[in-house]
C-alpha atoms as a PDB file:
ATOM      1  CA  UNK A   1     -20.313 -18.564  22.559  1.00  0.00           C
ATOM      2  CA  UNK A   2     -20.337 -15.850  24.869  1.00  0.00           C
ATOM      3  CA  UNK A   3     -18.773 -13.156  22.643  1.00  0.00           C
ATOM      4  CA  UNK A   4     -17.988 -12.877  18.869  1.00  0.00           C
ATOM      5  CA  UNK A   5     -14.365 -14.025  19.168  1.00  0.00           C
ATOM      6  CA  UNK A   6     -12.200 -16.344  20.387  1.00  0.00           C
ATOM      7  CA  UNK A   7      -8.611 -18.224  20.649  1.00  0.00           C
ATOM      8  CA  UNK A   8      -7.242 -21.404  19.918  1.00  0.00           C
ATOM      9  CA  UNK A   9      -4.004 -23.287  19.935  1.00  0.00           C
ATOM     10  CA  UNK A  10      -3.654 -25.389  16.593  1.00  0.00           C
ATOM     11  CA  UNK A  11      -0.189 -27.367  15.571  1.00  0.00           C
ATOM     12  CA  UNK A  12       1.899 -24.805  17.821  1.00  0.00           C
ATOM     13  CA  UNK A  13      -0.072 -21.206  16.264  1.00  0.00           C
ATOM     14  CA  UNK A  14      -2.207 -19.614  18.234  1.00  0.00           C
ATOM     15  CA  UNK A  15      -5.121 -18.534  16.608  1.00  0.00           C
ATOM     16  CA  UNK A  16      -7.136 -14.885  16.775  1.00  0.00           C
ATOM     17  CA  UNK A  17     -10.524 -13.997  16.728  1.00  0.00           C
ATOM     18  CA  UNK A  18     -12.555 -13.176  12.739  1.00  0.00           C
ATOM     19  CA  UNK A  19     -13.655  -9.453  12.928  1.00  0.00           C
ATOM     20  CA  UNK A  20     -16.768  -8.779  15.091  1.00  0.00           C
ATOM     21  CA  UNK A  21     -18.936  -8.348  11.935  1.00  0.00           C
ATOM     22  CA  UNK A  22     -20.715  -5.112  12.710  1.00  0.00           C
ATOM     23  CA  UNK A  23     -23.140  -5.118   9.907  1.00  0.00           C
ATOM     24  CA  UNK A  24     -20.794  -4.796   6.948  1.00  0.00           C
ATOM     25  CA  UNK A  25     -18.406  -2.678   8.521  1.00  0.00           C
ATOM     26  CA  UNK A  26     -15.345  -4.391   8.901  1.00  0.00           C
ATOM     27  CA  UNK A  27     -13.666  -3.142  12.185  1.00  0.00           C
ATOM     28  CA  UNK A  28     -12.973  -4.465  15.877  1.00  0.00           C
ATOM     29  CA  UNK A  29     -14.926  -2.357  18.485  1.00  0.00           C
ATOM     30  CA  UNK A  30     -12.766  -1.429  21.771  1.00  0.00           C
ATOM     31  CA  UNK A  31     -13.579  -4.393  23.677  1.00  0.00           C
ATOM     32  CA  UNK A  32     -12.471  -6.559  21.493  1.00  0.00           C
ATOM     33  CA  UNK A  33      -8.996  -4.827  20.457  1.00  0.00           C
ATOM     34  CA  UNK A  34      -8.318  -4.521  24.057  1.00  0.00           C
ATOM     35  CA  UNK A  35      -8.665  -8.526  23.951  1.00  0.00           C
ATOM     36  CA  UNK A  36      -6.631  -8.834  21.160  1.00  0.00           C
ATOM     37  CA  UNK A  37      -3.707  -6.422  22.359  1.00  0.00           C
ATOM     38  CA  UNK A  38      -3.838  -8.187  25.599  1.00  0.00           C
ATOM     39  CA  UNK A  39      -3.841 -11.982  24.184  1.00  0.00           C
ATOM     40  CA  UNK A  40      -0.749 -11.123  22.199  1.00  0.00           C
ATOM     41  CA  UNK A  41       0.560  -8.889  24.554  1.00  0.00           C
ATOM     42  CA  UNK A  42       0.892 -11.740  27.699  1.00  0.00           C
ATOM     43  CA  UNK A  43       1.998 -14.219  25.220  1.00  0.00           C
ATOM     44  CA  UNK A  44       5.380 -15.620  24.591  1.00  0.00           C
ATOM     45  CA  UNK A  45       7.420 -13.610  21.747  1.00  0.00           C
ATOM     46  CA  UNK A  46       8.383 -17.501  20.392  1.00  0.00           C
ATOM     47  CA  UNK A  47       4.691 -18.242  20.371  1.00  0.00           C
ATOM     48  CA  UNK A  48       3.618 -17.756  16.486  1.00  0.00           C
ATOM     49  CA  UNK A  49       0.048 -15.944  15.851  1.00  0.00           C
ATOM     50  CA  UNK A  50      -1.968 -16.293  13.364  1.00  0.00           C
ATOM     51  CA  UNK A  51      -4.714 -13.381  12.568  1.00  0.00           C
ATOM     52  CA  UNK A  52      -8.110 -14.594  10.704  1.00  0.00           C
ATOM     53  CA  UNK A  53     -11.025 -12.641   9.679  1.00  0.00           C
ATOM     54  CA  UNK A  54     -13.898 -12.775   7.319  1.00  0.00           C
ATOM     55  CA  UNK A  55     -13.006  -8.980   6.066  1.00  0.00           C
ATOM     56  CA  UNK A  56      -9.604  -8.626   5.003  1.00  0.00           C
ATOM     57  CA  UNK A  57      -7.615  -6.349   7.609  1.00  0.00           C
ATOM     58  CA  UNK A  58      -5.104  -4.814   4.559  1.00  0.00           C
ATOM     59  CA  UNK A  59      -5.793  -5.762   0.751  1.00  0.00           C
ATOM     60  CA  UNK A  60      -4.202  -3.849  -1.864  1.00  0.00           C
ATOM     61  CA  UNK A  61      -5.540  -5.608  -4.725  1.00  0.00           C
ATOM     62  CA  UNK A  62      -9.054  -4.167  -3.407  1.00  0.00           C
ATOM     63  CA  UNK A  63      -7.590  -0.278  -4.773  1.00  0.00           C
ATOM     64  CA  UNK A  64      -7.443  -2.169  -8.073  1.00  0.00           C
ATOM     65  CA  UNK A  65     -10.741  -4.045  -8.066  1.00  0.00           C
ATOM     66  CA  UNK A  66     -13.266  -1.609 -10.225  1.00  0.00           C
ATOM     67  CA  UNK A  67     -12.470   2.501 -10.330  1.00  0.00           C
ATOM     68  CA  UNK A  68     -11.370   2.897  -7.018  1.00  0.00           C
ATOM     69  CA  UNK A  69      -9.670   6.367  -7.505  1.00  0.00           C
ATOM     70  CA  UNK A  70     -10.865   9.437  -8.681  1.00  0.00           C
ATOM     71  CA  UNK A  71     -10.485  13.314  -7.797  1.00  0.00           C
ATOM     72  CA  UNK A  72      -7.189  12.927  -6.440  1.00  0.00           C
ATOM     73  CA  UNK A  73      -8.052   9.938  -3.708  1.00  0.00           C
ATOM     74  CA  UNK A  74      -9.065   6.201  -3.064  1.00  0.00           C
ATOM     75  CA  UNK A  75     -11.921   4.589  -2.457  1.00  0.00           C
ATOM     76  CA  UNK A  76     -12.362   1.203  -0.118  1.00  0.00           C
ATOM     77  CA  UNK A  77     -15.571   0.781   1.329  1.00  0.00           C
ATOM     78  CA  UNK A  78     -15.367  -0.312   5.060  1.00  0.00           C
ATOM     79  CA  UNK A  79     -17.638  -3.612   4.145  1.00  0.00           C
ATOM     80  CA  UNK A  80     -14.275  -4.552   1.939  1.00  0.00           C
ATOM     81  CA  UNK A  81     -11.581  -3.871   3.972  1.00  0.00           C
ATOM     82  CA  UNK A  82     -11.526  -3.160   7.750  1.00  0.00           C
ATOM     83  CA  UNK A  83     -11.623   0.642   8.964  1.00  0.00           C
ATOM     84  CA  UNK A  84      -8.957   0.091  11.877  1.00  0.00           C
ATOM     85  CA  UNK A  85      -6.254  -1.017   9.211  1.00  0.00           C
ATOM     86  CA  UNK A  86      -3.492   1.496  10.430  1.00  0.00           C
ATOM     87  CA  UNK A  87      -4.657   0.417  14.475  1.00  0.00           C
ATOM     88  CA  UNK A  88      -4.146  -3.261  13.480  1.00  0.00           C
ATOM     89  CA  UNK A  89      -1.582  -3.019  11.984  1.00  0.00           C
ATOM     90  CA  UNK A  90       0.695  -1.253  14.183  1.00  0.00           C
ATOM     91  CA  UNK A  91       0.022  -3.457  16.827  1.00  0.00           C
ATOM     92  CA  UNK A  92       1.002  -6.118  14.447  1.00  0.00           C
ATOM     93  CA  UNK A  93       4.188  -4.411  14.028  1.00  0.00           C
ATOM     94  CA  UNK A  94       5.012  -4.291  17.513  1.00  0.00           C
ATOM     95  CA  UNK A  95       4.632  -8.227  17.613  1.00  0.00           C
ATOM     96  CA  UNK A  96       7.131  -9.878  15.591  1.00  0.00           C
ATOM     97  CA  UNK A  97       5.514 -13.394  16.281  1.00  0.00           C
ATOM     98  CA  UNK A  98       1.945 -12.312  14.809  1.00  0.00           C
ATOM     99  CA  UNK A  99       3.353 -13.794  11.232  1.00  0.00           C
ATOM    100  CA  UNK A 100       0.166 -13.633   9.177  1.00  0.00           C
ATOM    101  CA  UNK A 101      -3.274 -12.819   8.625  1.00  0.00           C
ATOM    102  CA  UNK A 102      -5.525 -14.691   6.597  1.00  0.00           C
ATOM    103  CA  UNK A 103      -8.919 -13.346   5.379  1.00  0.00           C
ATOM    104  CA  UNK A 104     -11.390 -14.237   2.632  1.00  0.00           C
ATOM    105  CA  UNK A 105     -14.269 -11.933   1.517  1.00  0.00           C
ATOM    106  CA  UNK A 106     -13.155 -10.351  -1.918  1.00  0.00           C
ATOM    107  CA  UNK A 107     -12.779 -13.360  -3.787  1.00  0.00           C
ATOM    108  CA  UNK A 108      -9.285 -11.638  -4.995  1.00  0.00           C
ATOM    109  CA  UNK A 109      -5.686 -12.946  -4.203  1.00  0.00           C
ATOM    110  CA  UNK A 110      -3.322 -10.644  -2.574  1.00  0.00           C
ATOM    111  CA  UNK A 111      -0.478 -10.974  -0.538  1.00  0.00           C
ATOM    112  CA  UNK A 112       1.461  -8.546   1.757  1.00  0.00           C
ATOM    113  CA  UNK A 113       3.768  -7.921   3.717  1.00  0.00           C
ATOM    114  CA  UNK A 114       4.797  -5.541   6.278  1.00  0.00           C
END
């Protein structure tokens, strides 16, 4: 492979890249999210995406996994959950068609929705 990420059409979803993997901190460096943002961007609104990384991009059950709050805040470390949550997300949220994400890491089952 020539990069860390890639695309694929499966059974009419298109498929995203996994996070880049930056040694265990779970975010997308700018080349990438401007791949991303431009993949969905240029693609049909009826085409459905799928998002899939090793890190999960948004996990609550991860604030509720050990004692993740104290002195007033909370406490996700960037190996657990991705750092560009609130990035990703809103560029989620300006494309109806990406319909899920699907991620593996903690072991934990949550499921969310925006």
């Amino acid at each position: 492979m020539n990069r860390p990420y890639n695309h694929i059409i499966r059974n009419g979803w298109h498929v995203q890249p996994k996070a880049d993997g930056s040694w265990y901190t779970a975010h997308l460096d700018d080349e990438q999210f401007h791949w991303l943002t431009n993949e969905i961007k240029v693609m049909s609104p009826a085409q459905s995406v799928l998002i899939v990384s090793h890190i999960p991009i948004l996990a609550a059950c991860l604030f509720l996994d050990g004692p993740r709050f104290s002195t007033e805040n909370w406490t996700v470390p960037a190996r657990w959950m991705h750092s560009d949550t609130v990035q990703l997300t809103n560029l989620f949220a300006r494309h109806p068609n990406v319909k899920a994400a699907l991620s593996g890491h903690v072991h934990l089952l949550n499921r969310g929705q925006l």
